[in-house]
PDB file of N, CA and C in Angstrom:
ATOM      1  N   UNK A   1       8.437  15.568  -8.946  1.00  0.00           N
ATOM      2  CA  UNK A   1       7.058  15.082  -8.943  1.00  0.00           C
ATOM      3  C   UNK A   1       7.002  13.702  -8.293  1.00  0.00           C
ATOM      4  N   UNK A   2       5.773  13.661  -7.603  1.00  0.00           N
ATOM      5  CA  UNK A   2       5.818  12.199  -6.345  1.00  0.00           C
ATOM      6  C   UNK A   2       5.590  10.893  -7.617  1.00  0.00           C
ATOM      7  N   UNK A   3       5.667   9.925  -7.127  1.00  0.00           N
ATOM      8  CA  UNK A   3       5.978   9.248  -8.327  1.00  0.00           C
ATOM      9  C   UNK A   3       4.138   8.462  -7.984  1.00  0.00           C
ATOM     10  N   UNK A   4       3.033   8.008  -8.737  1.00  0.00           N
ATOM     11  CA  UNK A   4       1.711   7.656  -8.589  1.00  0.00           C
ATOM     12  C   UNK A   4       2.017   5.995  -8.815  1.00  0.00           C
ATOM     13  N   UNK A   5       1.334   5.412  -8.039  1.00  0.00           N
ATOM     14  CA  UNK A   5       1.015   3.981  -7.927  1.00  0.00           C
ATOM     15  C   UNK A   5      -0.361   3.897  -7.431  1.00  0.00           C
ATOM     16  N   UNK A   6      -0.445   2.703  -7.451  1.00  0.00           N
ATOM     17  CA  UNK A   6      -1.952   2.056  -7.658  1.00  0.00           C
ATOM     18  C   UNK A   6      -1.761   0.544  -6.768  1.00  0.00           C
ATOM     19  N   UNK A   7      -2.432   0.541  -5.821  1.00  0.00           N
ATOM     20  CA  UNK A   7      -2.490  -0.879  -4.794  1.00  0.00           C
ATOM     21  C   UNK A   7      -3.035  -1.947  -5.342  1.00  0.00           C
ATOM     22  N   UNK A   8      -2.720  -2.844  -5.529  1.00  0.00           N
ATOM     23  CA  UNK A   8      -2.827  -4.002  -6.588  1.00  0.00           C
ATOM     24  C   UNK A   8      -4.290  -4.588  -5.864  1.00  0.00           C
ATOM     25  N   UNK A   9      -5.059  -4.587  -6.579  1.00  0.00           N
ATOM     26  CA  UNK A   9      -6.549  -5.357  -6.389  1.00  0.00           C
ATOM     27  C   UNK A   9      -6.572  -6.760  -5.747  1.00  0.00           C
ATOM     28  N   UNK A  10      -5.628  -7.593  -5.514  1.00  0.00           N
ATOM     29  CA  UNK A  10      -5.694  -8.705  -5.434  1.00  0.00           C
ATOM     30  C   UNK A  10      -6.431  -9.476  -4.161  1.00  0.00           C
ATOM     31  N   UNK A  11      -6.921 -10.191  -3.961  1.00  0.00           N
ATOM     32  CA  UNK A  11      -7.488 -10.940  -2.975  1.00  0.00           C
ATOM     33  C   UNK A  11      -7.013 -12.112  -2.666  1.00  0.00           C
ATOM     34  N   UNK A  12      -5.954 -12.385  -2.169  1.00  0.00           N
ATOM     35  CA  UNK A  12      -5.530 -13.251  -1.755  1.00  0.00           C
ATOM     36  C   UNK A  12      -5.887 -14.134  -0.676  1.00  0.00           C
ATOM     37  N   UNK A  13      -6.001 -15.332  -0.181  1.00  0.00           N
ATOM     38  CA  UNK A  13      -6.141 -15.655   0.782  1.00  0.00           C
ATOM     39  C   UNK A  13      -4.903 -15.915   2.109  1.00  0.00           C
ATOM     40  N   UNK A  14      -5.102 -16.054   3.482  1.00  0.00           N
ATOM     41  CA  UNK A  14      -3.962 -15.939   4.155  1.00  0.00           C
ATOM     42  C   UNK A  14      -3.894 -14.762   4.742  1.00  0.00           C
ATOM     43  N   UNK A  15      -2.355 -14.410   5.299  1.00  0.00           N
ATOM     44  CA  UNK A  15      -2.150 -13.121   6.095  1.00  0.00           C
ATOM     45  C   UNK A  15      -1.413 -12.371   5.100  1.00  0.00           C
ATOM     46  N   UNK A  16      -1.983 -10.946   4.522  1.00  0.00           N
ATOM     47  CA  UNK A  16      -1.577 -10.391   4.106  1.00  0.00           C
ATOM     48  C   UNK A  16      -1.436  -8.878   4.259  1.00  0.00           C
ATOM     49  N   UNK A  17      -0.500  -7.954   3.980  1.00  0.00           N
ATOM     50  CA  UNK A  17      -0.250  -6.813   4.743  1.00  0.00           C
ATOM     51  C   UNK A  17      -0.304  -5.290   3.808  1.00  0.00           C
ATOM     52  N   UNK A  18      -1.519  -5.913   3.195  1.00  0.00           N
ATOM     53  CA  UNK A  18      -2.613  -4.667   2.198  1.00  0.00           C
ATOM     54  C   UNK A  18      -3.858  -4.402   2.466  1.00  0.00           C
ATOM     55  N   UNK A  19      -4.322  -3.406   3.738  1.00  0.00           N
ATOM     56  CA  UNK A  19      -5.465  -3.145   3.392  1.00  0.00           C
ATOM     57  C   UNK A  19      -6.519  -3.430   2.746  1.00  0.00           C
ATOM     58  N   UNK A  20      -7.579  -3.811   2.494  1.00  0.00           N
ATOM     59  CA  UNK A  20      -8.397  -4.013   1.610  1.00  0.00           C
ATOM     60  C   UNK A  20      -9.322  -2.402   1.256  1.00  0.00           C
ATOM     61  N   UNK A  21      -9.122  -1.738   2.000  1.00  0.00           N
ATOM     62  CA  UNK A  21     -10.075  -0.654   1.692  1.00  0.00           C
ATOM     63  C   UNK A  21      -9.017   0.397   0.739  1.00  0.00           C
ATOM     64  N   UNK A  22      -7.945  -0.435   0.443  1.00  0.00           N
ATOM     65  CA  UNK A  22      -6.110   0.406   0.032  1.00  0.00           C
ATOM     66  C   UNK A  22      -6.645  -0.010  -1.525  1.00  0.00           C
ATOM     67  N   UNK A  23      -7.004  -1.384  -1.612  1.00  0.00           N
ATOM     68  CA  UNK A  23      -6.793  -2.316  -2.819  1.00  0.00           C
ATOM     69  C   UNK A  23      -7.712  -1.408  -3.733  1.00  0.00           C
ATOM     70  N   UNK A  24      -6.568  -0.887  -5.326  1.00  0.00           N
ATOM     71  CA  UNK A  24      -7.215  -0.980  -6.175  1.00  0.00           C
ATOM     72  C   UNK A  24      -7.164   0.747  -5.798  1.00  0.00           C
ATOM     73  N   UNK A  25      -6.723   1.155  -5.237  1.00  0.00           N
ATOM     74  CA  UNK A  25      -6.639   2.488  -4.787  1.00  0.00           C
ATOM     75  C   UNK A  25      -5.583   3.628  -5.332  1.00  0.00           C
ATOM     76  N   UNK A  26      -5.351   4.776  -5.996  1.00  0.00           N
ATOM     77  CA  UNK A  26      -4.477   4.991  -6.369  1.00  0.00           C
ATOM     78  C   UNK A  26      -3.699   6.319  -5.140  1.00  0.00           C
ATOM     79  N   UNK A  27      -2.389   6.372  -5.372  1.00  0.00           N
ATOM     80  CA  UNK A  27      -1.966   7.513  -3.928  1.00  0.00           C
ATOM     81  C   UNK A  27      -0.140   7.589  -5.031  1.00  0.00           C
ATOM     82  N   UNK A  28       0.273   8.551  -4.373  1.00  0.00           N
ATOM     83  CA  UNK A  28       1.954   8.995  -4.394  1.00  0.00           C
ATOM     84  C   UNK A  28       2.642   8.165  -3.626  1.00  0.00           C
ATOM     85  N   UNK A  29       4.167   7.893  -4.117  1.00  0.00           N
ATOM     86  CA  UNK A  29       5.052   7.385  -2.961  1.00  0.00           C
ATOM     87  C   UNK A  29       5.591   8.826  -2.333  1.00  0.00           C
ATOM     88  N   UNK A  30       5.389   8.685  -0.724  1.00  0.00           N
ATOM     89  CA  UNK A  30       5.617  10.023  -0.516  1.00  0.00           C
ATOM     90  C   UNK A  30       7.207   9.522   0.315  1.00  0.00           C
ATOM     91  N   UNK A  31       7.755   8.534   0.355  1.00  0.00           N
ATOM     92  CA  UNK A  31       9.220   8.071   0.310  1.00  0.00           C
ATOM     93  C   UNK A  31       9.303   6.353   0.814  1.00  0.00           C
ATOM     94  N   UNK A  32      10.777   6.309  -0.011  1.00  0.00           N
ATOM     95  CA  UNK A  32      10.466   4.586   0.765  1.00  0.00           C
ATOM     96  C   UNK A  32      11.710   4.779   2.295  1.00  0.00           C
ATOM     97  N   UNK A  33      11.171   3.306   2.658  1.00  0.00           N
ATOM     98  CA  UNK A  33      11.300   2.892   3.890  1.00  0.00           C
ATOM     99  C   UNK A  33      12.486   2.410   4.150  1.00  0.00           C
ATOM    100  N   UNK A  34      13.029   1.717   3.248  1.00  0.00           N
ATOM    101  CA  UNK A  34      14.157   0.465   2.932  1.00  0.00           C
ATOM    102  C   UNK A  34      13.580  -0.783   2.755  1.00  0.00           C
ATOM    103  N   UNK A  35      14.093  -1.894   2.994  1.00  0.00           N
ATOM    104  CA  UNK A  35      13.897  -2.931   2.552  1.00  0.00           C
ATOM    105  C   UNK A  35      13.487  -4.166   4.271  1.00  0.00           C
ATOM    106  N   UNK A  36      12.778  -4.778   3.964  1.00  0.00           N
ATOM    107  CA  UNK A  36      12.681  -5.892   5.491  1.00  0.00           C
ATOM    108  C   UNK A  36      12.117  -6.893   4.915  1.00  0.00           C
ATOM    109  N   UNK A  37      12.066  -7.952   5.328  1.00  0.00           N
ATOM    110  CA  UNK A  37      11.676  -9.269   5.587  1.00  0.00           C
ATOM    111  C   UNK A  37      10.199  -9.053   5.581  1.00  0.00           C
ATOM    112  N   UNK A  38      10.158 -10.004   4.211  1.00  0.00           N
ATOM    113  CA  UNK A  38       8.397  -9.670   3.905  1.00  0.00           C
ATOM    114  C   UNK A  38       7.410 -10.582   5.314  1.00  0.00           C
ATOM    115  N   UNK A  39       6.588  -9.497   5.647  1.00  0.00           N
ATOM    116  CA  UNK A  39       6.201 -10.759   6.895  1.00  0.00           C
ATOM    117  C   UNK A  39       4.975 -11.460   6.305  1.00  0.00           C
ATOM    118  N   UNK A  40       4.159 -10.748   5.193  1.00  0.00           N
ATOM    119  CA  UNK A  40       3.798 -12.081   4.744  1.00  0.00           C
ATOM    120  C   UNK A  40       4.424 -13.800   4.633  1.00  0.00           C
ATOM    121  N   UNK A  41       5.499 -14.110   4.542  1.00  0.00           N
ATOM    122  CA  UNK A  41       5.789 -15.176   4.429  1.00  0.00           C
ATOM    123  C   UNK A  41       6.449 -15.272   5.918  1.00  0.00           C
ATOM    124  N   UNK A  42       7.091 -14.175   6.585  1.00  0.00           N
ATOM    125  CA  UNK A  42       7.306 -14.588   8.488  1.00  0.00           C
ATOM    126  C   UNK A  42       6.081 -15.384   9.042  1.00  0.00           C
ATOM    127  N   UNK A  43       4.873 -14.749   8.482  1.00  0.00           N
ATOM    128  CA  UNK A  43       3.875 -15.286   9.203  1.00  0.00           C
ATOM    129  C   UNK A  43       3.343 -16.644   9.460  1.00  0.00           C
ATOM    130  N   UNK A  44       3.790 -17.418   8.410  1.00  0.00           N
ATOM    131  CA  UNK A  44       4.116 -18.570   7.855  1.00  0.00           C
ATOM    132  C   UNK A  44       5.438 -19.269   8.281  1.00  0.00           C
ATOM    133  N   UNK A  45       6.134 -18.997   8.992  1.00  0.00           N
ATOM    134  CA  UNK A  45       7.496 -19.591   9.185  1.00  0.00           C
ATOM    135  C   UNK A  45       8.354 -19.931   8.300  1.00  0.00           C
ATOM    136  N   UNK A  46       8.091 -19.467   7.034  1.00  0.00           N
ATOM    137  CA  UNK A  46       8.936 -19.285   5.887  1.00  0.00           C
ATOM    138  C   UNK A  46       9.764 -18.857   5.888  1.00  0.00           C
ATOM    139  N   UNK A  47      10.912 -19.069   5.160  1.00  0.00           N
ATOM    140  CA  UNK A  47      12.457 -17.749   4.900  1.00  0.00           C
ATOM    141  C   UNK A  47      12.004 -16.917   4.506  1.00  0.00           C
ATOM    142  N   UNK A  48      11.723 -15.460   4.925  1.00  0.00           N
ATOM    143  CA  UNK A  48      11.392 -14.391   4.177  1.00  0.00           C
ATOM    144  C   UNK A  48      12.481 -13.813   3.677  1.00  0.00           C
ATOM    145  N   UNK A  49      12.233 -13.245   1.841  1.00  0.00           N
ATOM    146  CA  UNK A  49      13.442 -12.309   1.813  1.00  0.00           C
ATOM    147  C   UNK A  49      13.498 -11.307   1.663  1.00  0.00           C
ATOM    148  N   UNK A  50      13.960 -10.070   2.111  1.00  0.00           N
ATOM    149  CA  UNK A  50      13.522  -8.711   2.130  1.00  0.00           C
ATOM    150  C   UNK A  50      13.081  -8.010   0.589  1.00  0.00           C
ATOM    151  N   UNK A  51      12.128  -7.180   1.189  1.00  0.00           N
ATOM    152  CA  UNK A  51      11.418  -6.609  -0.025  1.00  0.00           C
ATOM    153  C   UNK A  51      11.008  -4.864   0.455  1.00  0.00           C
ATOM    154  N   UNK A  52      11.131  -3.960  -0.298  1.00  0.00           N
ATOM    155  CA  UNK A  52      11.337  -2.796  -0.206  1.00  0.00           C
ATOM    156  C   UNK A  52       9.888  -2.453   0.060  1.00  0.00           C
ATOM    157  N   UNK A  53       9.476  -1.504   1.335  1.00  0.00           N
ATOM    158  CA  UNK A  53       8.647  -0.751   1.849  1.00  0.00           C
ATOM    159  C   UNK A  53       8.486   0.626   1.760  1.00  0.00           C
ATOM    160  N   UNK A  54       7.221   1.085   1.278  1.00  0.00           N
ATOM    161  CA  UNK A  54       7.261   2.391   0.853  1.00  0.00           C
ATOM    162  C   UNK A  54       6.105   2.654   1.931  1.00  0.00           C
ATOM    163  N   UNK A  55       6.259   4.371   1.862  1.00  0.00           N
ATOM    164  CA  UNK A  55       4.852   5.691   2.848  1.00  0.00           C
ATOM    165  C   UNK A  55       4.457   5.821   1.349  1.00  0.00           C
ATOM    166  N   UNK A  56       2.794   5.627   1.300  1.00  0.00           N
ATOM    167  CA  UNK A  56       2.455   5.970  -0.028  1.00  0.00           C
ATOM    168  C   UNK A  56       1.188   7.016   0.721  1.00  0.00           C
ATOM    169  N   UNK A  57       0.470   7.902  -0.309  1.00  0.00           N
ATOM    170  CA  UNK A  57       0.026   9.255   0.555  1.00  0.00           C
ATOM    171  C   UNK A  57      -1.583   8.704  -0.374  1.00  0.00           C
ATOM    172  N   UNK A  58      -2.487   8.596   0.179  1.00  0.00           N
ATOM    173  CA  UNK A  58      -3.647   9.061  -0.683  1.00  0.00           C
ATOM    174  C   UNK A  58      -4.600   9.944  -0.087  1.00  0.00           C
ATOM    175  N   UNK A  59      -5.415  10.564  -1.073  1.00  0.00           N
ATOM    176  CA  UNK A  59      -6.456  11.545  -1.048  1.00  0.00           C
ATOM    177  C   UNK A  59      -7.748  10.753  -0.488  1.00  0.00           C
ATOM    178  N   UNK A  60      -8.332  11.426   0.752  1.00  0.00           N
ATOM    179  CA  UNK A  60      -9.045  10.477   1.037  1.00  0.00           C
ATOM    180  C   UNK A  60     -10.548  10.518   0.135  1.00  0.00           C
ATOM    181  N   UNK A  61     -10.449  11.552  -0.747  1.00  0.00           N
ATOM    182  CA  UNK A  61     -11.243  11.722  -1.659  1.00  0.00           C
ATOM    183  C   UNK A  61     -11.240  10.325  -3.307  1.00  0.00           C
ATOM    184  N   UNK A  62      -9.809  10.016  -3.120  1.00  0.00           N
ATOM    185  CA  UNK A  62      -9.713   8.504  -3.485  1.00  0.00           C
ATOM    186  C   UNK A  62     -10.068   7.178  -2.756  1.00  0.00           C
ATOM    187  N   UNK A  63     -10.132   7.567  -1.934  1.00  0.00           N
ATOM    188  CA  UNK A  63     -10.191   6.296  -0.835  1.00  0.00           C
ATOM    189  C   UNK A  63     -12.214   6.290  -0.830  1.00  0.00           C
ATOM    190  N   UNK A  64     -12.744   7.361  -0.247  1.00  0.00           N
ATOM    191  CA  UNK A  64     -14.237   7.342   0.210  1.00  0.00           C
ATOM    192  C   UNK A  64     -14.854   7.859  -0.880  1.00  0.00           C
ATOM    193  N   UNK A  65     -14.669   8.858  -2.202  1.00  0.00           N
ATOM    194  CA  UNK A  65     -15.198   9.284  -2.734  1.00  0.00           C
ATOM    195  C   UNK A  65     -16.021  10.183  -2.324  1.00  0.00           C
ATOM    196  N   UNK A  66     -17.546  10.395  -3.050  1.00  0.00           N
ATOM    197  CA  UNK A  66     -17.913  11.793  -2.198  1.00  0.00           C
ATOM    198  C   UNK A  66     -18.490  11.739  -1.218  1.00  0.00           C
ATOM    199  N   UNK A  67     -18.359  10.604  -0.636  1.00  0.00           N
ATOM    200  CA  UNK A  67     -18.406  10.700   0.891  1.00  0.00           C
ATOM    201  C   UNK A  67     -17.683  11.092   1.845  1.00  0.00           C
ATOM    202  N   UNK A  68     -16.191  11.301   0.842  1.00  0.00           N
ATOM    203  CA  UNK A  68     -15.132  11.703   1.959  1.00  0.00           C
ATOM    204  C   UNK A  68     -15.391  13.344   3.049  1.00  0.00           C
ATOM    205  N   UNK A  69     -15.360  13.332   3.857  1.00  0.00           N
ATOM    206  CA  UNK A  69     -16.279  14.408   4.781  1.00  0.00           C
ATOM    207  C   UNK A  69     -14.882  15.780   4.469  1.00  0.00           C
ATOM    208  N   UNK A  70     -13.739  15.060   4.251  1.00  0.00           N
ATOM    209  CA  UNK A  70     -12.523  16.373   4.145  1.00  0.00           C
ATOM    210  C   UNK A  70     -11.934  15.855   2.919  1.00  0.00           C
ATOM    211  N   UNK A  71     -12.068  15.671   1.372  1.00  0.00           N
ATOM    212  CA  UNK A  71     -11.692  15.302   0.319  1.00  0.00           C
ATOM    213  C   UNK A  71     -10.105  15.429   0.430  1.00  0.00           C
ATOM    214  N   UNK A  72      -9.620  16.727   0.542  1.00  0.00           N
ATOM    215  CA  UNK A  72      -8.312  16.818   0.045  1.00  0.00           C
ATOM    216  C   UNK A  72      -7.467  16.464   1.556  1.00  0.00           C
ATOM    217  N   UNK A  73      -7.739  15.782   2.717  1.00  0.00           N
ATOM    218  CA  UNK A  73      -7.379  15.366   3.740  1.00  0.00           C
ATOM    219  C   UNK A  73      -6.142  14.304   3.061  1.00  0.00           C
ATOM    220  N   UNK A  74      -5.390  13.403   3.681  1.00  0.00           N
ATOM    221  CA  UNK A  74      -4.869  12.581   3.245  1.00  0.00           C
ATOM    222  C   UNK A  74      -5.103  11.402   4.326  1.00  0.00           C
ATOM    223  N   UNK A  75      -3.737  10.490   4.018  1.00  0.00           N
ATOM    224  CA  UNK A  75      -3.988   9.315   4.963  1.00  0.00           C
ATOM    225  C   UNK A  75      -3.107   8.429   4.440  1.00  0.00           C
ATOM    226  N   UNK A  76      -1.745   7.977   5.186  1.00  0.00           N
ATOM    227  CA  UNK A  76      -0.720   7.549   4.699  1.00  0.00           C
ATOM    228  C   UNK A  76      -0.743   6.532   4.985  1.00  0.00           C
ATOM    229  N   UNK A  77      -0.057   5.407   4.488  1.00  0.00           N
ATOM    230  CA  UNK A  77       0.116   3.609   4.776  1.00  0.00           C
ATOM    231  C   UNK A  77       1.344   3.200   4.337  1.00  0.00           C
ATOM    232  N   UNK A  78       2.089   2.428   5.137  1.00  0.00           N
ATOM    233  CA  UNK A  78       3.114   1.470   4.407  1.00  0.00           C
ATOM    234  C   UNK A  78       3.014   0.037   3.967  1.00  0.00           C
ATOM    235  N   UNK A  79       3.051  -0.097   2.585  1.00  0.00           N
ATOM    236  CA  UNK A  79       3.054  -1.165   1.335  1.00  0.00           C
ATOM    237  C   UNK A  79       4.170  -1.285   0.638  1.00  0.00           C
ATOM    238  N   UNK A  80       4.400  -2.598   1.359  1.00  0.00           N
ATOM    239  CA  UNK A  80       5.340  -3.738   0.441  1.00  0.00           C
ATOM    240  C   UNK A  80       5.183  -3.624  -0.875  1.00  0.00           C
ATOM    241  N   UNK A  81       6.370  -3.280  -1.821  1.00  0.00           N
ATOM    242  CA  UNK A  81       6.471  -2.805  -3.099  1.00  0.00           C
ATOM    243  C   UNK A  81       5.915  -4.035  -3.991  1.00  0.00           C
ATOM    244  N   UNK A  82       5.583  -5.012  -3.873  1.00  0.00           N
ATOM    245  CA  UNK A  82       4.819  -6.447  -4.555  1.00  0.00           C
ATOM    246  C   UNK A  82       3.203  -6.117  -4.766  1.00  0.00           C
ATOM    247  N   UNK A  83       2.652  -4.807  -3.507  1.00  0.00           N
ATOM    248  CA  UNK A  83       1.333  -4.675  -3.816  1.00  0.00           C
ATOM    249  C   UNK A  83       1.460  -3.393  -4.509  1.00  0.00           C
ATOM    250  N   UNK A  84       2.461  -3.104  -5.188  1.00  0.00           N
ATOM    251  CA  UNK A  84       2.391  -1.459  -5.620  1.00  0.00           C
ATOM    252  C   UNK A  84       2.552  -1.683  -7.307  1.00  0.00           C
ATOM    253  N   UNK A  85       1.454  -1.480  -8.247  1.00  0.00           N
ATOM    254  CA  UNK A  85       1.361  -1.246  -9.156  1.00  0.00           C
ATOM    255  C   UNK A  85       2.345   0.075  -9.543  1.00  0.00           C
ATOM    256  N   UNK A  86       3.306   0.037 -10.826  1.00  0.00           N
ATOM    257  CA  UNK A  86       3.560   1.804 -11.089  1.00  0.00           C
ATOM    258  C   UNK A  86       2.458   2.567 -11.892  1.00  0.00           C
ATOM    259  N   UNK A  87       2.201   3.831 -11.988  1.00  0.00           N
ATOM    260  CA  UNK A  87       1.424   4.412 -13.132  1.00  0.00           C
ATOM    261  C   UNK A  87       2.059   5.306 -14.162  1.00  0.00           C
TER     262      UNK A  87
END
């Protein structure tokens, strides 16, 4: 069974590499990525230190609600495991 997370609501200010239409959104990890250099803080000229990247899958019937024109469609994104709530 895919494991369910939830995109952390947060609003941060700055460059950050979460969607906002993601935030607060729930989807599957449909596998991770490995690990890279968070570029939130590259962006910044900071030392970044690697942080694990996941393909998470959502229903775009989660995403638009019943507006979604193909509900059970999907629509995949990769998120830095810091914006990934578990459920």
């Amino acid at each position: 069974m895919a494991e369910r997370v939830r995109v952390r609501a947060m609003m941060p200010p700055g460059h950050v590499r979460a969607p906002v239409y993601l935030r607060g959104k729930e989807g599957v990890i449909e596998r991770p990525l490995g690990a890279f250099h968070n570029p939130e803080q590259l962006a910044y000229g900071l030392s970044a230190e690697k942080k694990p990247l996941y393909r998470v899958r959502f229903r775009m019937a989660e995403l638009w609600g019943e507006t979604a024109e193909n509900p059970n469609d999907t629509l995949d994104a990769e998120i830095y495991e810091h914006w990934l709530e578990r459920l």
